[in-house]
PDB file of N, CA and C in Angstrom:
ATOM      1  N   UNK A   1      18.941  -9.257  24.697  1.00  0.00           N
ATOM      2  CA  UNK A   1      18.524  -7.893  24.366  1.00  0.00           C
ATOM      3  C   UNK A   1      17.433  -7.462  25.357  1.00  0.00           C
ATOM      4  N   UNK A   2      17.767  -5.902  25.697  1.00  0.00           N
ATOM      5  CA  UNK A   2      16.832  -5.558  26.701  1.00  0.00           C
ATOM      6  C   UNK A   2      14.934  -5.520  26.509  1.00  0.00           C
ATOM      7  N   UNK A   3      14.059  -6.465  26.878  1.00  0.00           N
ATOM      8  CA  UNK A   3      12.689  -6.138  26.253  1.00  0.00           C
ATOM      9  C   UNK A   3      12.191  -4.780  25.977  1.00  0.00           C
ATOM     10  N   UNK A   4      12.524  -3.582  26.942  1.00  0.00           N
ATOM     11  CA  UNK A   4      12.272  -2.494  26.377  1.00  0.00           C
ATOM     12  C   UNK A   4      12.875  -2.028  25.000  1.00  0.00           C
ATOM     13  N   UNK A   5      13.901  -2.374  24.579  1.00  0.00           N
ATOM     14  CA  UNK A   5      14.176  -1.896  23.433  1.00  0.00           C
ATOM     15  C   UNK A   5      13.728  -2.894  22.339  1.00  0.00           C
ATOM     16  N   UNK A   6      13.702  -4.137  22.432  1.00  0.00           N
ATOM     17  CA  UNK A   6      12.965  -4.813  21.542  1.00  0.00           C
ATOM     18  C   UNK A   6      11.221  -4.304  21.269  1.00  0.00           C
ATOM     19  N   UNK A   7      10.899  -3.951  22.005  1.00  0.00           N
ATOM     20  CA  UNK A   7       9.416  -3.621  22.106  1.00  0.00           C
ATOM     21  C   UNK A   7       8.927  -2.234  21.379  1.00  0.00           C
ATOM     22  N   UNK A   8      10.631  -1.518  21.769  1.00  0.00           N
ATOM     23  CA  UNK A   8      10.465  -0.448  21.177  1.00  0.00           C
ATOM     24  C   UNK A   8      10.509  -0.534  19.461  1.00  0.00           C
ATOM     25  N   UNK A   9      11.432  -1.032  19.622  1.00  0.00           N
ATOM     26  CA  UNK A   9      11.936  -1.497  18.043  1.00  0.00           C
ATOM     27  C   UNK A   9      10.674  -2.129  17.115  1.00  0.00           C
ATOM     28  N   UNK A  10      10.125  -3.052  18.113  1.00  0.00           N
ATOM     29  CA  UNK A  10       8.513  -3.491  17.498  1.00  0.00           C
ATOM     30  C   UNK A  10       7.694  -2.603  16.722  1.00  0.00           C
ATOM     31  N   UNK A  11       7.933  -1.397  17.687  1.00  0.00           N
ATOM     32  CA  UNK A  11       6.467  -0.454  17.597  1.00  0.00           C
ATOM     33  C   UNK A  11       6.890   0.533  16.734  1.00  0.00           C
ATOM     34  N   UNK A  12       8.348   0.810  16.521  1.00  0.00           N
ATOM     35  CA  UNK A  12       8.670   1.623  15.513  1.00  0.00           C
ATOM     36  C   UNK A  12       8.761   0.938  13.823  1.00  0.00           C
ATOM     37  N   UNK A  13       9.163  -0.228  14.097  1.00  0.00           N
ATOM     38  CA  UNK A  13       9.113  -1.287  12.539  1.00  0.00           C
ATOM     39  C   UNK A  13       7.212  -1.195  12.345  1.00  0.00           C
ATOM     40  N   UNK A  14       7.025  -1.620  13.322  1.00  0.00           N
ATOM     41  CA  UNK A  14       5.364  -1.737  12.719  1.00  0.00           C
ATOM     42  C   UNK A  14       4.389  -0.477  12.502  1.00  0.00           C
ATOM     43  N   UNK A  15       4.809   0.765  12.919  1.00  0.00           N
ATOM     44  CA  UNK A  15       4.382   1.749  12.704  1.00  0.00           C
ATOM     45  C   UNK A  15       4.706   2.324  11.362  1.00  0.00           C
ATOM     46  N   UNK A  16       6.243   1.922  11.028  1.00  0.00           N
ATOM     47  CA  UNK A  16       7.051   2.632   9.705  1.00  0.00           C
ATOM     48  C   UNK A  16       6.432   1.926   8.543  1.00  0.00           C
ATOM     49  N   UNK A  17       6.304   0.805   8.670  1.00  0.00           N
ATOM     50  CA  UNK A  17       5.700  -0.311   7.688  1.00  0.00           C
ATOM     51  C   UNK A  17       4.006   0.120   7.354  1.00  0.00           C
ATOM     52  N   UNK A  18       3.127  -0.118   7.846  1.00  0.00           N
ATOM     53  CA  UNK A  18       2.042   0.508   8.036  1.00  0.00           C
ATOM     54  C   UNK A  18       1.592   2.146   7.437  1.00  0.00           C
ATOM     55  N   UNK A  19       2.841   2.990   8.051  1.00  0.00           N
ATOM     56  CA  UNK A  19       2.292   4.436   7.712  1.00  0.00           C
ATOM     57  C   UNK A  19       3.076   4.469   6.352  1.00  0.00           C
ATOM     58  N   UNK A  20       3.892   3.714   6.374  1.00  0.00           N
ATOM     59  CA  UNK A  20       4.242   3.920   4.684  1.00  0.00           C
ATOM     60  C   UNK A  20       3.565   3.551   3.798  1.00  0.00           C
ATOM     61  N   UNK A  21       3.160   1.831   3.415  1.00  0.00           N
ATOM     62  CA  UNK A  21       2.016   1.535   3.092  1.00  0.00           C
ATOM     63  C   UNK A  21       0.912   2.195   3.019  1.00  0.00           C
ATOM     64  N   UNK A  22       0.538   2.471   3.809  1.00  0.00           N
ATOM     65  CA  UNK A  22      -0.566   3.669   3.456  1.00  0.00           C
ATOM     66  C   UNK A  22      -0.501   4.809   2.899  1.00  0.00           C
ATOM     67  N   UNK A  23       0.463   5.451   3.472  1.00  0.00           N
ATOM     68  CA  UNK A  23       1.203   6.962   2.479  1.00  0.00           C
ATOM     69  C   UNK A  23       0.858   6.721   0.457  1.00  0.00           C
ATOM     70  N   UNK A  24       1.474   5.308   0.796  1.00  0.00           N
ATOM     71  CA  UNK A  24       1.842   4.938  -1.018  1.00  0.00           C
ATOM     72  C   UNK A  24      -0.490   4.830  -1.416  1.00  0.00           C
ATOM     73  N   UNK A  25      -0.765   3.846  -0.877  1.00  0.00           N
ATOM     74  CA  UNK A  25      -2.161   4.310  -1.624  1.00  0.00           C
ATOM     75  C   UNK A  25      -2.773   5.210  -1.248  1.00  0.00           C
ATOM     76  N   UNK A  26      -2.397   6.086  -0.276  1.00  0.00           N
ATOM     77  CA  UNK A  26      -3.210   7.557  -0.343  1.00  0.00           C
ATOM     78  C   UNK A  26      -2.665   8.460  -1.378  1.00  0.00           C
ATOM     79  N   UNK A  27      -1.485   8.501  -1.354  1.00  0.00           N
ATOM     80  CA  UNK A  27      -1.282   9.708  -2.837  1.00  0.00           C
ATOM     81  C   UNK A  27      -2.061   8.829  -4.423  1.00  0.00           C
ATOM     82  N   UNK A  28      -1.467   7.330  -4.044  1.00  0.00           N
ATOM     83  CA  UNK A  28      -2.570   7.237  -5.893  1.00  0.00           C
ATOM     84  C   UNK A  28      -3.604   7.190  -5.622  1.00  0.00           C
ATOM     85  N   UNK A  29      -4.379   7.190  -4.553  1.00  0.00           N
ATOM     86  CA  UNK A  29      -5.765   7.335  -4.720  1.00  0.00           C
ATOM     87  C   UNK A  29      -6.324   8.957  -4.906  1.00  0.00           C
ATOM     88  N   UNK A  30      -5.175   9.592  -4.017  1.00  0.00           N
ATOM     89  CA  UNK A  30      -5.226  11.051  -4.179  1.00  0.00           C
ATOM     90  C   UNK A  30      -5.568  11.393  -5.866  1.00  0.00           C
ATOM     91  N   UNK A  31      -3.869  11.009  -6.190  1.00  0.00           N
ATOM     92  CA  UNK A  31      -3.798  11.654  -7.365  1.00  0.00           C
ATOM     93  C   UNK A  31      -4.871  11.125  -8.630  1.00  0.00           C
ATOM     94  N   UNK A  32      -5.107   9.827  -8.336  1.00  0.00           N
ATOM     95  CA  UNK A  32      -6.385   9.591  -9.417  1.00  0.00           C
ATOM     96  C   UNK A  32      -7.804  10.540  -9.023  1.00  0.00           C
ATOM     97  N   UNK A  33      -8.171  10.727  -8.021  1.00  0.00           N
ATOM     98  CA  UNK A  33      -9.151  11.639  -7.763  1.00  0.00           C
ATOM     99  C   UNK A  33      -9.056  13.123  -8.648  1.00  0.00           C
ATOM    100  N   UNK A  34      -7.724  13.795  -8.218  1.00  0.00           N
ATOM    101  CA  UNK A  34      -6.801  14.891  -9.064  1.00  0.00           C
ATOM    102  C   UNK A  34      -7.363  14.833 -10.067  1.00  0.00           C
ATOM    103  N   UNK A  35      -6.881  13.896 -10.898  1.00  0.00           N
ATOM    104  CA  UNK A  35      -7.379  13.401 -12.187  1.00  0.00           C
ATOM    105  C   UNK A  35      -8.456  13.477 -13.029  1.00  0.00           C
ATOM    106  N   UNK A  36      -9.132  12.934 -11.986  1.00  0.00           N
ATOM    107  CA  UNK A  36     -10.941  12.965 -12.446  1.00  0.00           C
ATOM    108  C   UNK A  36     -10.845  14.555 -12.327  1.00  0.00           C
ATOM    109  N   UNK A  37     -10.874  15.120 -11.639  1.00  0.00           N
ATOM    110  CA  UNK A  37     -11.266  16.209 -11.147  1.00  0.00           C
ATOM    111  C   UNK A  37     -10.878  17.577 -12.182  1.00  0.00           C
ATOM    112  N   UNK A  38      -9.854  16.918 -12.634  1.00  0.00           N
ATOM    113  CA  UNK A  38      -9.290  18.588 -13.321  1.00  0.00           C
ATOM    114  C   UNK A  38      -8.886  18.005 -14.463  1.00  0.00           C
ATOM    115  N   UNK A  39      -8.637  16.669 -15.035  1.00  0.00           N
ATOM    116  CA  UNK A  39      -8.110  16.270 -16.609  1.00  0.00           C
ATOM    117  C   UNK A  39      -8.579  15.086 -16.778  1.00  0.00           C
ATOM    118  N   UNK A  40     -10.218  15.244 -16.785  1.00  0.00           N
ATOM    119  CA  UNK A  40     -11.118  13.860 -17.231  1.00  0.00           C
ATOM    120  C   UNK A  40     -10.923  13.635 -18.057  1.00  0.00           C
ATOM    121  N   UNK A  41     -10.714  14.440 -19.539  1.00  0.00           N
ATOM    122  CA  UNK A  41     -10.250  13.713 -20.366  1.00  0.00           C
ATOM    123  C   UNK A  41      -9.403  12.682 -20.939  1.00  0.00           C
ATOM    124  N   UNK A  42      -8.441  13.021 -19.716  1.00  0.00           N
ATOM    125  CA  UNK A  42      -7.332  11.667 -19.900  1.00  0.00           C
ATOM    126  C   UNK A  42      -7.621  10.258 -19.939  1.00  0.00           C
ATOM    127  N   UNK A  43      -8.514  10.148 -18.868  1.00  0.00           N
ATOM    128  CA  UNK A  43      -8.972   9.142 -18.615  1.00  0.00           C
ATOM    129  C   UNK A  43     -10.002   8.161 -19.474  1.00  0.00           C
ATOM    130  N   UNK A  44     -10.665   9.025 -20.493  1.00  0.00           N
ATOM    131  CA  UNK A  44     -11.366   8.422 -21.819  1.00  0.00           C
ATOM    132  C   UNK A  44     -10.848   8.251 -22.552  1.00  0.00           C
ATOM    133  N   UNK A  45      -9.386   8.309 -23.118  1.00  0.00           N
ATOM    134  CA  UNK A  45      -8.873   8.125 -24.067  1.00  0.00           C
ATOM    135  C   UNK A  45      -8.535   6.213 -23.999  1.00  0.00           C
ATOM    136  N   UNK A  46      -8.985   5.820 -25.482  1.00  0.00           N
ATOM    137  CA  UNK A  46      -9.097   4.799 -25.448  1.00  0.00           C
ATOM    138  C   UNK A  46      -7.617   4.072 -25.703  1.00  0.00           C
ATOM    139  N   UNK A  47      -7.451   2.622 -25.471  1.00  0.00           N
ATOM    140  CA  UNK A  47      -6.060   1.925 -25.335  1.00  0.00           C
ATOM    141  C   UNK A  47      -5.907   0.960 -26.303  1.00  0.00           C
ATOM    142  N   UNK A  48      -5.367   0.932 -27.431  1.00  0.00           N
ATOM    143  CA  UNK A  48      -4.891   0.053 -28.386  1.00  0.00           C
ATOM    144  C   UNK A  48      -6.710   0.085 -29.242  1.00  0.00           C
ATOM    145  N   UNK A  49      -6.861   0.854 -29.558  1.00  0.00           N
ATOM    146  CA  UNK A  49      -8.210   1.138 -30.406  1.00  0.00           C
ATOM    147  C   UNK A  49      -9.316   0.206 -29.978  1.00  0.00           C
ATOM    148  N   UNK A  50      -9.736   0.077 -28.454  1.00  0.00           N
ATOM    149  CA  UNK A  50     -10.589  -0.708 -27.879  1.00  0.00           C
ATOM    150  C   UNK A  50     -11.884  -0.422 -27.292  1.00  0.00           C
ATOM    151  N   UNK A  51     -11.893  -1.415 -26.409  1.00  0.00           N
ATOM    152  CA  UNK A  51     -13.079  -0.824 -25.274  1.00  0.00           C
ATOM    153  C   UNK A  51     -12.400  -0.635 -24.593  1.00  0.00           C
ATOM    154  N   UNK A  52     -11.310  -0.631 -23.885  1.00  0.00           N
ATOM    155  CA  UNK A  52     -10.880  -0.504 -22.676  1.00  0.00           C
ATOM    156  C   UNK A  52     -10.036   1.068 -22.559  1.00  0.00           C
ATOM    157  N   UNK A  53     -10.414   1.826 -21.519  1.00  0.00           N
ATOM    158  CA  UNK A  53      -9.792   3.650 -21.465  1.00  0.00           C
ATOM    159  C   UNK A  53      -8.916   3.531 -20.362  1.00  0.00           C
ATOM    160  N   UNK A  54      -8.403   4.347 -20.592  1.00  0.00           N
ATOM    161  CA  UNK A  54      -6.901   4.799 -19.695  1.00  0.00           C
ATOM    162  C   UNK A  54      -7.882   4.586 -17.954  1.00  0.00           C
ATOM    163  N   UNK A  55      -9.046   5.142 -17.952  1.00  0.00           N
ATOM    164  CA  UNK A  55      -9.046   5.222 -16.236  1.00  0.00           C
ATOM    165  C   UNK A  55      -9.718   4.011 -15.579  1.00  0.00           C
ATOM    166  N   UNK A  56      -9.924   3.324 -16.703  1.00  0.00           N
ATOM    167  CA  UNK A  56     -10.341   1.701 -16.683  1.00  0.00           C
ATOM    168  C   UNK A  56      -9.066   1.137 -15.903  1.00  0.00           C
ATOM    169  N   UNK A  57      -8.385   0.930 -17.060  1.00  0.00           N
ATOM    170  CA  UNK A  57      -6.684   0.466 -16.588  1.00  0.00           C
ATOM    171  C   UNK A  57      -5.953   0.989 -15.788  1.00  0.00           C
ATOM    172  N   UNK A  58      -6.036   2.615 -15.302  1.00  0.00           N
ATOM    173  CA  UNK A  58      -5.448   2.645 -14.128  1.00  0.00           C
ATOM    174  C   UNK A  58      -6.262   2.508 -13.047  1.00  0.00           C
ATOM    175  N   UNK A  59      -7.707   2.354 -12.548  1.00  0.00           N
ATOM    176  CA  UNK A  59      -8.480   1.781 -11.566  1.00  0.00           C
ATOM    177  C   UNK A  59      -7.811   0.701 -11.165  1.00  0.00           C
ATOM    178  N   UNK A  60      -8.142  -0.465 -12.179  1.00  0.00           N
ATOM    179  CA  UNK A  60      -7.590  -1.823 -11.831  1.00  0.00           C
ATOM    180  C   UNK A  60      -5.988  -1.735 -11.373  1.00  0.00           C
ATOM    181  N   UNK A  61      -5.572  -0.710 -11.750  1.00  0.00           N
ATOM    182  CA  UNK A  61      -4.039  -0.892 -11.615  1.00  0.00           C
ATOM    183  C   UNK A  61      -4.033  -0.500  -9.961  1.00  0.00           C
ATOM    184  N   UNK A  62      -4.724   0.190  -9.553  1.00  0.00           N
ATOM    185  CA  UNK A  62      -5.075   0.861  -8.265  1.00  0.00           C
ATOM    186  C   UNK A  62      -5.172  -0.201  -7.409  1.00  0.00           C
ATOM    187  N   UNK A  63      -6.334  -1.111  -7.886  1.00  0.00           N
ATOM    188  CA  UNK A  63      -6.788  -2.034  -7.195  1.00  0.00           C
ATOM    189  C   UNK A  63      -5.781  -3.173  -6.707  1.00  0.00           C
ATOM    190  N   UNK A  64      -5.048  -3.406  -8.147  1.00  0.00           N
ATOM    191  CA  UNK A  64      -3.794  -4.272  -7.768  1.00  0.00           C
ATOM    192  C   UNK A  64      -2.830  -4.053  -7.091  1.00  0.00           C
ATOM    193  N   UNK A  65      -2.668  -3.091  -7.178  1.00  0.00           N
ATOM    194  CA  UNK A  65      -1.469  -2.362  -6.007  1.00  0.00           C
ATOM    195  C   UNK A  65      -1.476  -2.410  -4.803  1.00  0.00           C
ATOM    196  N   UNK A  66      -3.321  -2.284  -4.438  1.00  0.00           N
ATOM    197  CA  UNK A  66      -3.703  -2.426  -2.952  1.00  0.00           C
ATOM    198  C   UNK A  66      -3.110  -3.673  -2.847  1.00  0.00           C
ATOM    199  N   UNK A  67      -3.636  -4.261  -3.393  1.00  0.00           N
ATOM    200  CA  UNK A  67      -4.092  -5.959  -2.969  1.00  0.00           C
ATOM    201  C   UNK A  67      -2.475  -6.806  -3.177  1.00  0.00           C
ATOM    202  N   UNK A  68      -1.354  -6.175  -3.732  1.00  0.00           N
ATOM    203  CA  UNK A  68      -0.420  -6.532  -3.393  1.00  0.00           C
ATOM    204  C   UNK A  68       0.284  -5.963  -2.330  1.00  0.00           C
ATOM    205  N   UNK A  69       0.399  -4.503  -1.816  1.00  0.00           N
ATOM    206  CA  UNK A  69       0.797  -4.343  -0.671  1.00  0.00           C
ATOM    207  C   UNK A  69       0.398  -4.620   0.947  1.00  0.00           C
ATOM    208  N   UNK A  70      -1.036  -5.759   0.531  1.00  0.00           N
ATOM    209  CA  UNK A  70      -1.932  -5.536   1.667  1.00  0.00           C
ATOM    210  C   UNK A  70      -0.776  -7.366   1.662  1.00  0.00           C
ATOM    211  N   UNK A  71      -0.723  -8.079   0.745  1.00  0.00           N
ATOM    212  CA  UNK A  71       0.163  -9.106   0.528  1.00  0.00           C
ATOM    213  C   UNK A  71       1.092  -9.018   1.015  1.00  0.00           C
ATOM    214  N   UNK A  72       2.339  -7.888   0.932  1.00  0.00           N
ATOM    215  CA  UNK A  72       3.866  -7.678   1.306  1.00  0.00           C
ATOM    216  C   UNK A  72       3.357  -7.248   2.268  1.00  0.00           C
ATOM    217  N   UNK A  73       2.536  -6.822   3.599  1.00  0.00           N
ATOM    218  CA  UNK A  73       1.956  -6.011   4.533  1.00  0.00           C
ATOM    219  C   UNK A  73       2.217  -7.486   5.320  1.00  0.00           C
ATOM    220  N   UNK A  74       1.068  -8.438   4.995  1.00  0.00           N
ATOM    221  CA  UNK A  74       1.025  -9.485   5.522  1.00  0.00           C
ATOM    222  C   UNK A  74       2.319 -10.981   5.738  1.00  0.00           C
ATOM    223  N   UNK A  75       2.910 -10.264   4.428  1.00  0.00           N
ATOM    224  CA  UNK A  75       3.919 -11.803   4.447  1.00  0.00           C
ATOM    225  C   UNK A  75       4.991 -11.039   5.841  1.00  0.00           C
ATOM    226  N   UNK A  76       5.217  -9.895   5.754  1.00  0.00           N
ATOM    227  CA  UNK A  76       6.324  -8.808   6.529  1.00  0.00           C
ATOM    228  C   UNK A  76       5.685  -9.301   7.647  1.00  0.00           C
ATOM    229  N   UNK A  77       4.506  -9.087   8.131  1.00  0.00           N
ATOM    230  CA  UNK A  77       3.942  -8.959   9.717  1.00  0.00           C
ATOM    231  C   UNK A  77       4.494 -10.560  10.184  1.00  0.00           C
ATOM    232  N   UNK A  78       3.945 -11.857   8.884  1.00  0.00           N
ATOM    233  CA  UNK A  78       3.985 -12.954   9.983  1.00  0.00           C
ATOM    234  C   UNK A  78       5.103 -13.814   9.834  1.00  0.00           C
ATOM    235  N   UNK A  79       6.489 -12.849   9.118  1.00  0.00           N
ATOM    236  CA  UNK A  79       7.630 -13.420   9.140  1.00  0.00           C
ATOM    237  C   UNK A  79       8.604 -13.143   9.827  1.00  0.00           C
ATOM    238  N   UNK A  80       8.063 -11.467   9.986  1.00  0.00           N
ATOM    239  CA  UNK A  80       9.320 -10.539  10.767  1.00  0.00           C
ATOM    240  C   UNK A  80       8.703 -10.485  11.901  1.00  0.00           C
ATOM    241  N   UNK A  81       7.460  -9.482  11.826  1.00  0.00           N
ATOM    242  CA  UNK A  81       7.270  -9.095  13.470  1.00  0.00           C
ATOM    243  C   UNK A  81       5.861  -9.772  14.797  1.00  0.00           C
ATOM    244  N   UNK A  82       5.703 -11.116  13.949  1.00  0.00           N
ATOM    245  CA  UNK A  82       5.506 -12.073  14.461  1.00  0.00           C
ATOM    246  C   UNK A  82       6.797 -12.881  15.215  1.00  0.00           C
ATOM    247  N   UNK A  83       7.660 -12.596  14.715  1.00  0.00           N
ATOM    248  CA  UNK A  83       8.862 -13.404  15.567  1.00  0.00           C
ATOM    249  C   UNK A  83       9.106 -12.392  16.974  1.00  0.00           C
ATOM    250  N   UNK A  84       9.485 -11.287  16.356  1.00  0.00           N
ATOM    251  CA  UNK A  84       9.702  -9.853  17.025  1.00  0.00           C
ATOM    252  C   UNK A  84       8.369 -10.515  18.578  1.00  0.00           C
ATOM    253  N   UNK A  85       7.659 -10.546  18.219  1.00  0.00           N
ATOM    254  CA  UNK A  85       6.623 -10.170  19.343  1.00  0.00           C
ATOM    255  C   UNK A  85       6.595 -11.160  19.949  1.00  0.00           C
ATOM    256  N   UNK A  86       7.097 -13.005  19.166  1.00  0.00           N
ATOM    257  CA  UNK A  86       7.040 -14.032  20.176  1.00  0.00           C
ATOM    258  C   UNK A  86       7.908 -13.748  21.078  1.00  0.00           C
ATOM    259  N   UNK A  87       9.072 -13.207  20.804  1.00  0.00           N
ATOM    260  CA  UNK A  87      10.418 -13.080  21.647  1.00  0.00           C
ATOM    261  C   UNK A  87       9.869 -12.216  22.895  1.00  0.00           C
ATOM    262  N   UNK A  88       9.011 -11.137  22.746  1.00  0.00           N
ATOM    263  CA  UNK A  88       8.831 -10.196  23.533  1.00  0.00           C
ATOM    264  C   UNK A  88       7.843 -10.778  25.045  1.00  0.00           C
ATOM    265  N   UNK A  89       7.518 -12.319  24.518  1.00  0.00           N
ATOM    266  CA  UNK A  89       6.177 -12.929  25.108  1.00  0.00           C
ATOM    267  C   UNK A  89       6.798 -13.565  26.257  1.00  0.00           C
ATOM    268  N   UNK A  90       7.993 -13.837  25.854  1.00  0.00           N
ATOM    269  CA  UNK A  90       8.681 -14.899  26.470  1.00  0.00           C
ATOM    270  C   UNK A  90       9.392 -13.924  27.717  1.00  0.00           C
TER     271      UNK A  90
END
């Protein structure tokens, strides 16, 4: 395969991967901001008659989401386009 098109192919997989990933936690971070902003109340309403409120649980849910796509971000880079780029070395 020609290196220019592998290289190309590199930079378009790792760009698509990346700006998508990010796309996905900028709108929920967006839209939880939204949230606060114009229907705080939602977010105090309490969950199974507790301490714990709706914007408690979706924070953390926020948080987890990062921290798993930053996971599928990483397993993708040093399975796929870690190979991608040894080939390109050579």
């Amino acid at each position: 395969m020609n290196k220019r098109i592998l290289y190309d192919r590199f930079i378009f997989l790792n760009k698509l991967i990346s700006f998508t990933f990010s796309l996905l936690i900028l709108c929920l971070y967006f839209s939880f901001i939204l949230i606060i902003g114009f229907k705080p109340q939602l977010l105090g309403i309490l969950l199974y008659d507790g301490y714990i409120t709706v914007g408690i649980a979706l924070g953390l849910s926020i948080i987890i989401f990062s921290i798993l796509l930053t996971l599928i971000y990483t397993l993708i880079s040093n399975n796929f386009l870690d190979k991608v780029r040894d080939k390109l070395k050579e």
